[in-house]
PDB file of N, CA and C in Angstrom:
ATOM      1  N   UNK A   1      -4.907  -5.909  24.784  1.00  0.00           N
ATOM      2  CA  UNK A   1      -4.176  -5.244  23.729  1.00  0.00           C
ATOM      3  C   UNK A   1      -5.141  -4.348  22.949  1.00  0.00           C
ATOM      4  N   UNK A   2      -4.565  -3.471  22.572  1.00  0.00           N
ATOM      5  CA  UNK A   2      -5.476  -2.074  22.079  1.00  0.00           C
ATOM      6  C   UNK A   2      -5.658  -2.558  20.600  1.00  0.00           C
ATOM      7  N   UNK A   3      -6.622  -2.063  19.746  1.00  0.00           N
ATOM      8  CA  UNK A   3      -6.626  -2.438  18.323  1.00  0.00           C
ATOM      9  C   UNK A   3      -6.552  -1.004  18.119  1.00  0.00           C
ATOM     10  N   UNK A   4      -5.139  -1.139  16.615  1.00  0.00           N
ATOM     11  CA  UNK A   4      -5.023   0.607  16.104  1.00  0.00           C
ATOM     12  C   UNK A   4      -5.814   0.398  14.580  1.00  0.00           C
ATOM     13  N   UNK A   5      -6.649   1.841  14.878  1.00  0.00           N
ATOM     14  CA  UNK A   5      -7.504   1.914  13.986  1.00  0.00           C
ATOM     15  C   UNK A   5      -6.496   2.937  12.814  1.00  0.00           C
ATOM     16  N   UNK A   6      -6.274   2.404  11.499  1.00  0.00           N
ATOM     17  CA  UNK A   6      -5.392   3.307  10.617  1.00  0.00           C
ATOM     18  C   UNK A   6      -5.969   4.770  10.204  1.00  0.00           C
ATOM     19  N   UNK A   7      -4.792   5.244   9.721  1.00  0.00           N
ATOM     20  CA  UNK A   7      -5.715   6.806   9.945  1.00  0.00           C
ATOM     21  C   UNK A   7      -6.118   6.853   8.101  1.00  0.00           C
ATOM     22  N   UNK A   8      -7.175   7.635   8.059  1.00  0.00           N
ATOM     23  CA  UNK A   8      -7.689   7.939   6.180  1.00  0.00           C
ATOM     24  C   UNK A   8      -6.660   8.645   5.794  1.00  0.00           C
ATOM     25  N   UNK A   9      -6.224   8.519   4.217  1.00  0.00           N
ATOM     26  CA  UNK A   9      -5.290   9.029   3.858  1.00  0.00           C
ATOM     27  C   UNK A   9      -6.062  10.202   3.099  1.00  0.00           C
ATOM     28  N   UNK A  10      -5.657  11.867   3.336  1.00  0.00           N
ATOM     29  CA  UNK A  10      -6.028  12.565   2.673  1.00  0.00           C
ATOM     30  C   UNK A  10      -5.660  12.612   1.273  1.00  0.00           C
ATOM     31  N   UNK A  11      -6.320  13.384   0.097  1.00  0.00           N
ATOM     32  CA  UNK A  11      -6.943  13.568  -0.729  1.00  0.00           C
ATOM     33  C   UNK A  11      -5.621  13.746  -1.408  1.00  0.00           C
ATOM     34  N   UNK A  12      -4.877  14.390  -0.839  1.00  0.00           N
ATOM     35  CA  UNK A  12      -3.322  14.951  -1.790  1.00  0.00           C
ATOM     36  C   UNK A  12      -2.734  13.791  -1.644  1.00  0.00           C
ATOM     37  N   UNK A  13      -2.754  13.076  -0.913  1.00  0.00           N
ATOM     38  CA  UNK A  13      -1.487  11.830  -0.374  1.00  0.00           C
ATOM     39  C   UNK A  13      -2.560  10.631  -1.217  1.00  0.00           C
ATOM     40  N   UNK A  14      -3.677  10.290  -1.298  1.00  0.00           N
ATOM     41  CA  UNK A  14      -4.206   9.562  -2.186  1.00  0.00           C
ATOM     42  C   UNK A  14      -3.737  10.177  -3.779  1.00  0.00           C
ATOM     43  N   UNK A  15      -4.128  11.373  -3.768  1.00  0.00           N
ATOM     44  CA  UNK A  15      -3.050  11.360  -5.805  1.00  0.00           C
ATOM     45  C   UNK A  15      -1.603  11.452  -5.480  1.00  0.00           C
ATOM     46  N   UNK A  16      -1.188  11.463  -4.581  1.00  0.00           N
ATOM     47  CA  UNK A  16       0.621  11.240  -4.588  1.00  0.00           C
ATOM     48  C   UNK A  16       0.918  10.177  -4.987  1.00  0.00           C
ATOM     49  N   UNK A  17      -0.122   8.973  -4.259  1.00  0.00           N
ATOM     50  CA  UNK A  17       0.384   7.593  -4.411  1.00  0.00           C
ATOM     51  C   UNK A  17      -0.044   7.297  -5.767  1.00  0.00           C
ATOM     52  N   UNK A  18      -1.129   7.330  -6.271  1.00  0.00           N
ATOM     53  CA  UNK A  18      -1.588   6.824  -7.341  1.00  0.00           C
ATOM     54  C   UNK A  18      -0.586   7.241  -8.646  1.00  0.00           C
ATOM     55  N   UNK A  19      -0.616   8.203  -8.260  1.00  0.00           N
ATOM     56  CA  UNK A  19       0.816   9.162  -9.416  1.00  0.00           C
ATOM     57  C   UNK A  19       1.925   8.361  -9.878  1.00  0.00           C
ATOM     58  N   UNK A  20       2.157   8.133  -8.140  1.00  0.00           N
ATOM     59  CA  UNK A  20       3.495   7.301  -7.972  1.00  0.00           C
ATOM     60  C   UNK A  20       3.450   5.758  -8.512  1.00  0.00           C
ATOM     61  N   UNK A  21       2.257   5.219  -8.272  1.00  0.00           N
ATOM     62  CA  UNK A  21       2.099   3.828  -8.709  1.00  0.00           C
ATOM     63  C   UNK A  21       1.690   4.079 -10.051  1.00  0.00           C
ATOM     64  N   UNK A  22       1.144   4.967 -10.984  1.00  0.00           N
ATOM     65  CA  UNK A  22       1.163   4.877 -12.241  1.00  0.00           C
ATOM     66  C   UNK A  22       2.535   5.199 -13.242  1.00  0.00           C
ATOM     67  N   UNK A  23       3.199   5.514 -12.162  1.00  0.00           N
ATOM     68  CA  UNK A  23       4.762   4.880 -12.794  1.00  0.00           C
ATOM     69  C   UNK A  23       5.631   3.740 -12.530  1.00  0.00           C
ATOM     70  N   UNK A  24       5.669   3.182 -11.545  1.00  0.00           N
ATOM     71  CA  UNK A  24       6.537   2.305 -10.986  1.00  0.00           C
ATOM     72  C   UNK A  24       5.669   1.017 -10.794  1.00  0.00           C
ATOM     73  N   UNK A  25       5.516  -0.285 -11.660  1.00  0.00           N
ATOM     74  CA  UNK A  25       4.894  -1.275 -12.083  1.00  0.00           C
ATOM     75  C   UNK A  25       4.992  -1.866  -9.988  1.00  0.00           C
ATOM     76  N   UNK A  26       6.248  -2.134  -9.713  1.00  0.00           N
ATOM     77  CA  UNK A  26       6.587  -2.520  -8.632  1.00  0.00           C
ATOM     78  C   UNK A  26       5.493  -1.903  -7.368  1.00  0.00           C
ATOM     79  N   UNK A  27       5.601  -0.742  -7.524  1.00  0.00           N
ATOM     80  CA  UNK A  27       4.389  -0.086  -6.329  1.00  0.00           C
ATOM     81  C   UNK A  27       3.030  -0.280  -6.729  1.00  0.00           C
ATOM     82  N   UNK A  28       2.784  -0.048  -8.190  1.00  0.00           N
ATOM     83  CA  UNK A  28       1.215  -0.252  -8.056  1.00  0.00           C
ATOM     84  C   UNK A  28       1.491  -2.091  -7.536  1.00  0.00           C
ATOM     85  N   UNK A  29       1.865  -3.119  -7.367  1.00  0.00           N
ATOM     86  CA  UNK A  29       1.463  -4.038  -6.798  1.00  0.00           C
ATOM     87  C   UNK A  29       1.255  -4.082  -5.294  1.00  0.00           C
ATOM     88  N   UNK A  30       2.822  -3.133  -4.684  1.00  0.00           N
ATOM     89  CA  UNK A  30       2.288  -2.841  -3.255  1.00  0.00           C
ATOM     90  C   UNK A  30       0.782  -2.111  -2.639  1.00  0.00           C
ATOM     91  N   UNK A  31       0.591  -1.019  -3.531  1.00  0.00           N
ATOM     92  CA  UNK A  31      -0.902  -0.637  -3.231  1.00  0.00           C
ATOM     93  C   UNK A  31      -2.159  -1.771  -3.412  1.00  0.00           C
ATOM     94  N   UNK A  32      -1.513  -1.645  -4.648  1.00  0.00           N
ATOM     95  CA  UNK A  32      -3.042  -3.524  -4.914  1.00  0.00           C
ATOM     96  C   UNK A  32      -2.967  -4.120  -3.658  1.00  0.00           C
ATOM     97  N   UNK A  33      -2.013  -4.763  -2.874  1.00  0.00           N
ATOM     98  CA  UNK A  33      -1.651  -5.879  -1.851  1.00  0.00           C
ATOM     99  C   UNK A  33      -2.150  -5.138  -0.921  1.00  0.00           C
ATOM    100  N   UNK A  34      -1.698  -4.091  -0.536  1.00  0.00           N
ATOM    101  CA  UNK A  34      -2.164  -3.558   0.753  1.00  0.00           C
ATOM    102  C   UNK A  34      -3.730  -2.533   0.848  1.00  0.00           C
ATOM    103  N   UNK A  35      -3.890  -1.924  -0.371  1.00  0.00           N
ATOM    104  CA  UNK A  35      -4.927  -1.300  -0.395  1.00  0.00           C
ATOM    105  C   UNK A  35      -6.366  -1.674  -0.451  1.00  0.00           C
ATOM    106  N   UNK A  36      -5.893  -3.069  -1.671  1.00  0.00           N
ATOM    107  CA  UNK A  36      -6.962  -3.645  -1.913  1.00  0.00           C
ATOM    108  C   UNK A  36      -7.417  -5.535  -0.659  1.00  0.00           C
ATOM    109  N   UNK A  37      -5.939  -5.640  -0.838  1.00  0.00           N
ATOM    110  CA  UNK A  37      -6.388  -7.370  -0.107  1.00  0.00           C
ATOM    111  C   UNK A  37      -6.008  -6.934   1.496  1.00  0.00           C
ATOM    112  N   UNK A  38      -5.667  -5.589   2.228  1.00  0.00           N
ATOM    113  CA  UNK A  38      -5.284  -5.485   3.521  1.00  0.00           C
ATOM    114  C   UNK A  38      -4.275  -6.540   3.892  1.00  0.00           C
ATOM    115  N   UNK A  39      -3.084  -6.584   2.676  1.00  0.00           N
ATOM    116  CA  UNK A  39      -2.127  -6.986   3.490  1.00  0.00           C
ATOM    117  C   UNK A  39      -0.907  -6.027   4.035  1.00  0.00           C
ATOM    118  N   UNK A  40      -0.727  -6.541   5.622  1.00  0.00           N
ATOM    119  CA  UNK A  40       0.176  -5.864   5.867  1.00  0.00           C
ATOM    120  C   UNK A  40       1.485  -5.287   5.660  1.00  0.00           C
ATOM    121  N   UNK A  41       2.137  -4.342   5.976  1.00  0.00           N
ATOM    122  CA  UNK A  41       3.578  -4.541   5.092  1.00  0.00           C
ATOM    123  C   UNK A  41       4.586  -5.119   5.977  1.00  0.00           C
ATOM    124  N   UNK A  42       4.503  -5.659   6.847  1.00  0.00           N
ATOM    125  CA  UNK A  42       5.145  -6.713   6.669  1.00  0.00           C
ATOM    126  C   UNK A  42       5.159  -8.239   6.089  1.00  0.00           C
ATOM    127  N   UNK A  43       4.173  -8.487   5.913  1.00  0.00           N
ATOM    128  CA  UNK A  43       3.934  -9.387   4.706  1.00  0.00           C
ATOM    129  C   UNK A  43       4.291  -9.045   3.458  1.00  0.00           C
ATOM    130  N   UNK A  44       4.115  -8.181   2.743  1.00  0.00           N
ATOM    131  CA  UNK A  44       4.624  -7.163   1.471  1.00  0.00           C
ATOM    132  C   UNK A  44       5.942  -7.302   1.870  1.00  0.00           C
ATOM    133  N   UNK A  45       6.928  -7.125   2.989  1.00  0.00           N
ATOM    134  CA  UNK A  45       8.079  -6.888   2.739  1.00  0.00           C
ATOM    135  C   UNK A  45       8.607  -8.171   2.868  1.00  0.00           C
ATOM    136  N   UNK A  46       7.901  -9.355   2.703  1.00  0.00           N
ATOM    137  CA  UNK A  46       8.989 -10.730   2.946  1.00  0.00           C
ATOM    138  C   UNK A  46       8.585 -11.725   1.613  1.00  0.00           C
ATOM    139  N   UNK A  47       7.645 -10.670   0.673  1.00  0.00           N
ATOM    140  CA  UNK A  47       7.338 -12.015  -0.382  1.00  0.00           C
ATOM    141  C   UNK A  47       8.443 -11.920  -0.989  1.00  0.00           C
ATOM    142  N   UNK A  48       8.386 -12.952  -1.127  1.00  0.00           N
ATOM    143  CA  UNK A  48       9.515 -13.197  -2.322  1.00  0.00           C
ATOM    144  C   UNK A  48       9.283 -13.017  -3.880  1.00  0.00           C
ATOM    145  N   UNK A  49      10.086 -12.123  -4.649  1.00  0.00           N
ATOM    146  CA  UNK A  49       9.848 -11.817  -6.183  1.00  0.00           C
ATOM    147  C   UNK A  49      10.705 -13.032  -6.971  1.00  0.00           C
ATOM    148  N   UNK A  50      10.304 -13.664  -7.868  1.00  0.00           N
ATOM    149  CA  UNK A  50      11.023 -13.983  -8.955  1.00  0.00           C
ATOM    150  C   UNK A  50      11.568 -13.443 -10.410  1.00  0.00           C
TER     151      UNK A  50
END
């Protein structure tokens, strides 16, 4: 089985997101989760919120 190496996110699409997560409390946690601890999104998409 092949390992996929992710691609770098350019420079505009890094301030898109950040933009985006400095509004929406909900996404900056998805970036934290995935950006920072490499979790996948499918893991991100099955936690459960309270």
């Amino acid at each position: 089985m092949a390992i996929k190496i992710p691609a770098s996110l350019t420079a505009d699409e890094v301030e898109s997101v950040a933009r985006a997560a400095s509004q929406d409390p909900a996404l900056r946690v998805v970036v934290a989760l995935s950006g920072v601890h490499a979790l996948p999104a499918l893991q991100i998409r099955a936690m459960l919120l309270e």
